[in-house]
N, C-alpha and C. Protein backbone atom coordinates (compact mmCIF):
# COMPACT_ATOMS: atom_id res chain seq x y z
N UNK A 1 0.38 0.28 1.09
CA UNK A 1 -0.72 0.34 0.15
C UNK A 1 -2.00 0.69 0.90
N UNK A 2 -3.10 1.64 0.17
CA UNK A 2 -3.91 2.04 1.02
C UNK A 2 -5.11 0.65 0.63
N UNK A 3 -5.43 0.50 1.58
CA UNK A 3 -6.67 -0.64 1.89
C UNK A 3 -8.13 -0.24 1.02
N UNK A 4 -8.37 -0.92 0.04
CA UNK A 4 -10.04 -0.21 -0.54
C UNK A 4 -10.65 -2.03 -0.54
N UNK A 5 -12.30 -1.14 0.00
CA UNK A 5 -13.23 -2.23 0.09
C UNK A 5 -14.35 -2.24 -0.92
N UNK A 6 -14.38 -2.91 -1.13
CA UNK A 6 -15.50 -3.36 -2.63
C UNK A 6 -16.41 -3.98 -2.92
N UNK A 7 -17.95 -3.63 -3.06
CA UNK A 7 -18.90 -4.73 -2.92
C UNK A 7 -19.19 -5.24 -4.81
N UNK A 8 -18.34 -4.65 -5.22
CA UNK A 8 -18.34 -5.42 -6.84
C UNK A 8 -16.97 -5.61 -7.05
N UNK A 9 -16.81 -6.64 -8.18
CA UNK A 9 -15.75 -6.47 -9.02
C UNK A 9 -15.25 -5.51 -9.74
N UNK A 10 -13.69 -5.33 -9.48
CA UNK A 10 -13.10 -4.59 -10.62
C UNK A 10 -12.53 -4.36 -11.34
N UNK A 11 -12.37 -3.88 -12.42
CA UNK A 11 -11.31 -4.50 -13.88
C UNK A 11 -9.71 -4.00 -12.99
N UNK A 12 -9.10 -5.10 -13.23
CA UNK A 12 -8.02 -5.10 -12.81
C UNK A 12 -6.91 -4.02 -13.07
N UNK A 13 -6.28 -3.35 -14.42
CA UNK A 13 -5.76 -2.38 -14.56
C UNK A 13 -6.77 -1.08 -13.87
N UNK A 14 -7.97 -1.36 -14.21
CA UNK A 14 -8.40 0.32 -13.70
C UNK A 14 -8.22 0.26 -11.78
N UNK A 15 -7.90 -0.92 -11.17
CA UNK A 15 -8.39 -0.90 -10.11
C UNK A 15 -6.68 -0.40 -9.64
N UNK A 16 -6.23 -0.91 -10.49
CA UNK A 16 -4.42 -0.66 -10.05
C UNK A 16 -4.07 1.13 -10.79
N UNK A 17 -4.83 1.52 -11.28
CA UNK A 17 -4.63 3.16 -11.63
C UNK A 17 -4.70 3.39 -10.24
N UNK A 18 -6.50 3.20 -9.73
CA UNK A 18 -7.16 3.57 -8.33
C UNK A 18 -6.39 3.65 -7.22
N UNK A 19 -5.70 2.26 -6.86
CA UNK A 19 -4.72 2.33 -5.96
C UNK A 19 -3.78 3.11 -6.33
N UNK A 20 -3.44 3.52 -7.12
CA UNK A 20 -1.89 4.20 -7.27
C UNK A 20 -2.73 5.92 -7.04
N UNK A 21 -3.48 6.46 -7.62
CA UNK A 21 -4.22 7.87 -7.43
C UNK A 21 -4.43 8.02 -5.89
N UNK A 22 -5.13 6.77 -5.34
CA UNK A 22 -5.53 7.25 -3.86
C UNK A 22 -4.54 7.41 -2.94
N UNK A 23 -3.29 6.25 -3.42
CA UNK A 23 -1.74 6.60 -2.79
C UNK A 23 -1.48 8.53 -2.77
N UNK A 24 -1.69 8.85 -4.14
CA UNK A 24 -1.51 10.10 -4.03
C UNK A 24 -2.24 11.37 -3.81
N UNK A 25 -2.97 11.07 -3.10
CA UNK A 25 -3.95 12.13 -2.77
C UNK A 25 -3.23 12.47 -1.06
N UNK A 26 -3.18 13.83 -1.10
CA UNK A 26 -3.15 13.99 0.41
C UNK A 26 -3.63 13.22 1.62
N UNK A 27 -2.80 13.18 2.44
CA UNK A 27 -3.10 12.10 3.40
C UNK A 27 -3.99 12.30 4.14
N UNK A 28 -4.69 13.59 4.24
CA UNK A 28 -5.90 14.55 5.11
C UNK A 28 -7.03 14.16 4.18
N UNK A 29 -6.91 13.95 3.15
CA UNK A 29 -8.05 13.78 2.18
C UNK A 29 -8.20 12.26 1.82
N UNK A 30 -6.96 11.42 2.19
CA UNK A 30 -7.53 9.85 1.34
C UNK A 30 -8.48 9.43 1.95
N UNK A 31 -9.08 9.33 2.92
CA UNK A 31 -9.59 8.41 3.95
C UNK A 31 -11.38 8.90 2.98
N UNK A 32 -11.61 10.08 2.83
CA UNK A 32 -12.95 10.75 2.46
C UNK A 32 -12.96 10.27 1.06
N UNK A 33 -11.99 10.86 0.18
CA UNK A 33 -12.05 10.07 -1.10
C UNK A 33 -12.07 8.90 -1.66
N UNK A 34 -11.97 7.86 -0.74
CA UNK A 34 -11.94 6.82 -1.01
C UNK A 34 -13.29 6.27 -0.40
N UNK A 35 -13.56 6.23 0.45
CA UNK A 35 -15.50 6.31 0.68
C UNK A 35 -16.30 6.67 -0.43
N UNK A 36 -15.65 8.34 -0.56
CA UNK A 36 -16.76 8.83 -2.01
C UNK A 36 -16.09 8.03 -2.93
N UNK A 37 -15.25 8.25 -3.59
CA UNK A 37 -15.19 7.45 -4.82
C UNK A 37 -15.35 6.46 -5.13
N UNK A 38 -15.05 5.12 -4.19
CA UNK A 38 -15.54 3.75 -4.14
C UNK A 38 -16.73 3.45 -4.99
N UNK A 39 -18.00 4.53 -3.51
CA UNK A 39 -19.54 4.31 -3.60
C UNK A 39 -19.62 4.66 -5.13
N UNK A 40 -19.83 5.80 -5.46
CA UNK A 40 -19.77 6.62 -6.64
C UNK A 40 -19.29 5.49 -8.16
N UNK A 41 -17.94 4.87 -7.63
CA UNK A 41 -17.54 4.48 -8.95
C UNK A 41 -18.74 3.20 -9.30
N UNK A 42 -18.93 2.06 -7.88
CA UNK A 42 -19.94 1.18 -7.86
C UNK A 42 -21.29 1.59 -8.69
N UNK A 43 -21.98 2.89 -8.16
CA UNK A 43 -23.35 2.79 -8.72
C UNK A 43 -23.06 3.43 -10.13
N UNK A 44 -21.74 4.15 -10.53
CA UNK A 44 -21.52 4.21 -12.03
C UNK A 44 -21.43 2.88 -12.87
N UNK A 45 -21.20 2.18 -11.98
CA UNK A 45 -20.99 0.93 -12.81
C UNK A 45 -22.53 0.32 -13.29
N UNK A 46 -22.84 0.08 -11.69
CA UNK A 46 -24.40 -0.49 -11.56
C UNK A 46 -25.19 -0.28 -12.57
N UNK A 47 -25.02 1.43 -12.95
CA UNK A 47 -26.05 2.23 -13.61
C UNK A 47 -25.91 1.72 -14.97
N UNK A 48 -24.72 1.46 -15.30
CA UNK A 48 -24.46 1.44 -16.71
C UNK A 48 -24.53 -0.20 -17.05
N UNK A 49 -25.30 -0.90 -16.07
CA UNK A 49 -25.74 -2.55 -15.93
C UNK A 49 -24.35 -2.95 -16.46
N UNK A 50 -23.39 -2.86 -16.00
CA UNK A 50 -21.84 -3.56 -15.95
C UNK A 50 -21.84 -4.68 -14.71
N UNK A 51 -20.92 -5.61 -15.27
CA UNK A 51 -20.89 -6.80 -14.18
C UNK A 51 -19.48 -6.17 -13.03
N UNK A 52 -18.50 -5.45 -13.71
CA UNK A 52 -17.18 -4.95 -12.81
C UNK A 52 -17.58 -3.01 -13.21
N UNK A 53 -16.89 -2.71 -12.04
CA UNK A 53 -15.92 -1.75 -12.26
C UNK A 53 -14.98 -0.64 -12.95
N UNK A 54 -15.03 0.20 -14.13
CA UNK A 54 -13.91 0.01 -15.35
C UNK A 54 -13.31 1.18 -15.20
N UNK A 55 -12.50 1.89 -15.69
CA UNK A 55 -11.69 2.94 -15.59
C UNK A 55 -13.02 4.15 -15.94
N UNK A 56 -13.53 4.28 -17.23
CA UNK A 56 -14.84 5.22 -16.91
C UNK A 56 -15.51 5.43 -16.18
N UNK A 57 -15.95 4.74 -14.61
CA UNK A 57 -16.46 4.55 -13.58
C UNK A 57 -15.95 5.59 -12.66
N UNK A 58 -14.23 5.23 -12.60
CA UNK A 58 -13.68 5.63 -11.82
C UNK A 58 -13.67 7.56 -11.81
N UNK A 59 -13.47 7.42 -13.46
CA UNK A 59 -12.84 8.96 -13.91
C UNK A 59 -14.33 9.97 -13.43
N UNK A 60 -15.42 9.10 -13.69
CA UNK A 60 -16.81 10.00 -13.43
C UNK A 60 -16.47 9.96 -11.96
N UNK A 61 -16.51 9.08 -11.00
CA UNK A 61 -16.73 9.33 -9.42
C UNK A 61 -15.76 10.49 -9.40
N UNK A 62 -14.78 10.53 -9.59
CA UNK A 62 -13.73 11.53 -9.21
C UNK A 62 -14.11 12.66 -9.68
N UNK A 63 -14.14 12.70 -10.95
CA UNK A 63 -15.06 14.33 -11.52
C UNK A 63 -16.21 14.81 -10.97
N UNK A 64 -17.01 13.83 -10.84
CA UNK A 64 -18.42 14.28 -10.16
C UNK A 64 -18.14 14.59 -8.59
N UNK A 65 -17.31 13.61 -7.75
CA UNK A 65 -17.60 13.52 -6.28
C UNK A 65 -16.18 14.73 -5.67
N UNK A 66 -15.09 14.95 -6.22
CA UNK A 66 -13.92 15.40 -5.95
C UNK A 66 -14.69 17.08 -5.94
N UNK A 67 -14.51 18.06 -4.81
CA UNK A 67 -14.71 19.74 -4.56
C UNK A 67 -13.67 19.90 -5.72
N UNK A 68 -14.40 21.01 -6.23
CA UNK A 68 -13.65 22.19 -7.71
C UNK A 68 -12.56 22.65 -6.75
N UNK A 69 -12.19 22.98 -5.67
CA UNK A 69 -11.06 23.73 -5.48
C UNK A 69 -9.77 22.38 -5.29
N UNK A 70 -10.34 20.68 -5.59
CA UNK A 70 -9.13 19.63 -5.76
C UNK A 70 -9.20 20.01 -7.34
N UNK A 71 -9.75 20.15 -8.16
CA UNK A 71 -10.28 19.66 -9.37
C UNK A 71 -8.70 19.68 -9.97
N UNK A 72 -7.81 20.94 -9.77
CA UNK A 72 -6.66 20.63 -10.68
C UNK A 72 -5.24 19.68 -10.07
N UNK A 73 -5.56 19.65 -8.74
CA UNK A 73 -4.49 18.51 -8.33
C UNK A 73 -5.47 17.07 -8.90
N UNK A 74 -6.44 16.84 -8.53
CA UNK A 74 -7.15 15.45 -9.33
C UNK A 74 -6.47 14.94 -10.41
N UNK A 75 -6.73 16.25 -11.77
CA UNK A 75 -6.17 16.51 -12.98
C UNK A 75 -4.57 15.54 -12.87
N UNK A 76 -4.06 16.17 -12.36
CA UNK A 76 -2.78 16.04 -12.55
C UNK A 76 -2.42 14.83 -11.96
N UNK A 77 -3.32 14.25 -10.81
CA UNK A 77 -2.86 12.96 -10.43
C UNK A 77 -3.33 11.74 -11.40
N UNK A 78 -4.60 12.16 -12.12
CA UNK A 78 -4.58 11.58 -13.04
C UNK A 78 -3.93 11.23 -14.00
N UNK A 79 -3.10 12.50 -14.54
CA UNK A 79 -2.52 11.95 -15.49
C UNK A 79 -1.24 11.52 -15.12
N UNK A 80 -0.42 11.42 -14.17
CA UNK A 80 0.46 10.64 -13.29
C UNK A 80 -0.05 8.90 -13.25
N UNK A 81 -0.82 9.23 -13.42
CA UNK A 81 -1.35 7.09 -12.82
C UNK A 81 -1.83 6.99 -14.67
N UNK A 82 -2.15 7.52 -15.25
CA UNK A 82 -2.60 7.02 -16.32
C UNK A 82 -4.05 6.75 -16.67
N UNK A 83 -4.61 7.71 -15.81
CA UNK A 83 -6.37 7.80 -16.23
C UNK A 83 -6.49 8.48 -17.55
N UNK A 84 -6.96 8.33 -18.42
CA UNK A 84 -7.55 8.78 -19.50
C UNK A 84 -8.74 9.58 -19.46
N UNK A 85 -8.75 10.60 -18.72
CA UNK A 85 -9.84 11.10 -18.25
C UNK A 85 -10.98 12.52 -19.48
N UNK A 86 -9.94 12.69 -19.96
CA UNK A 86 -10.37 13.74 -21.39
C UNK A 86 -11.59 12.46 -22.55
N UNK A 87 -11.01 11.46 -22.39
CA UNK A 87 -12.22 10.55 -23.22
C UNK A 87 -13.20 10.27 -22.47
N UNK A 88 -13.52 10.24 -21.33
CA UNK A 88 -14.71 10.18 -20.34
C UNK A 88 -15.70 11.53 -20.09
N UNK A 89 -15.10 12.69 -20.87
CA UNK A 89 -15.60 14.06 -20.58
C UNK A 89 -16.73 13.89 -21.14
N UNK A 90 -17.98 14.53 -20.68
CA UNK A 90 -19.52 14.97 -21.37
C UNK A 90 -19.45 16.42 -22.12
């Protein structure tokens, strides 16, 4: 299991999508994505004055922080783990 560090709480199913997505991200790439996305999902949370973490958090860090040339493996690992990421779209 890959190791993630957390200075907030996080809703428990979205945090177990997280682990299962970062499992699948290339092994050249987890170490970076998980830095960015962490930070990213935190101040999505922050921003939106939430006490945890939630799966909308997550789906924005990844859309916003993930390079367009991952954008369609992302996609697809998403929908492998069960992000709901089409209801989080702007």
């Amino acid at each position: 299991m890959v190791t993630i560090v957390t200075s907030m709480k996080w809703e428990p199913g979205a945090m177990a999508k997280y682990h299962k997505m970062i499992s699948l991200i290339p092994v050249f790439h987890r170490r970076l994505a998980k830095e960015v996305v962490n930070k990213k999902a935190e101040e999505n949370a922050q921003s939106r004055g939430a006490l945890q973490v939630e799966e909308e958090d997550i789906v924005a860090a990844f859309t916003s922080e993930v390079p367009k040339a991952f954008y369609s493996l992302m996609i697809r690992i998403m929908d492998e783990v069960g992000f709901n990421y089409e209801k989080y779209r702007s």
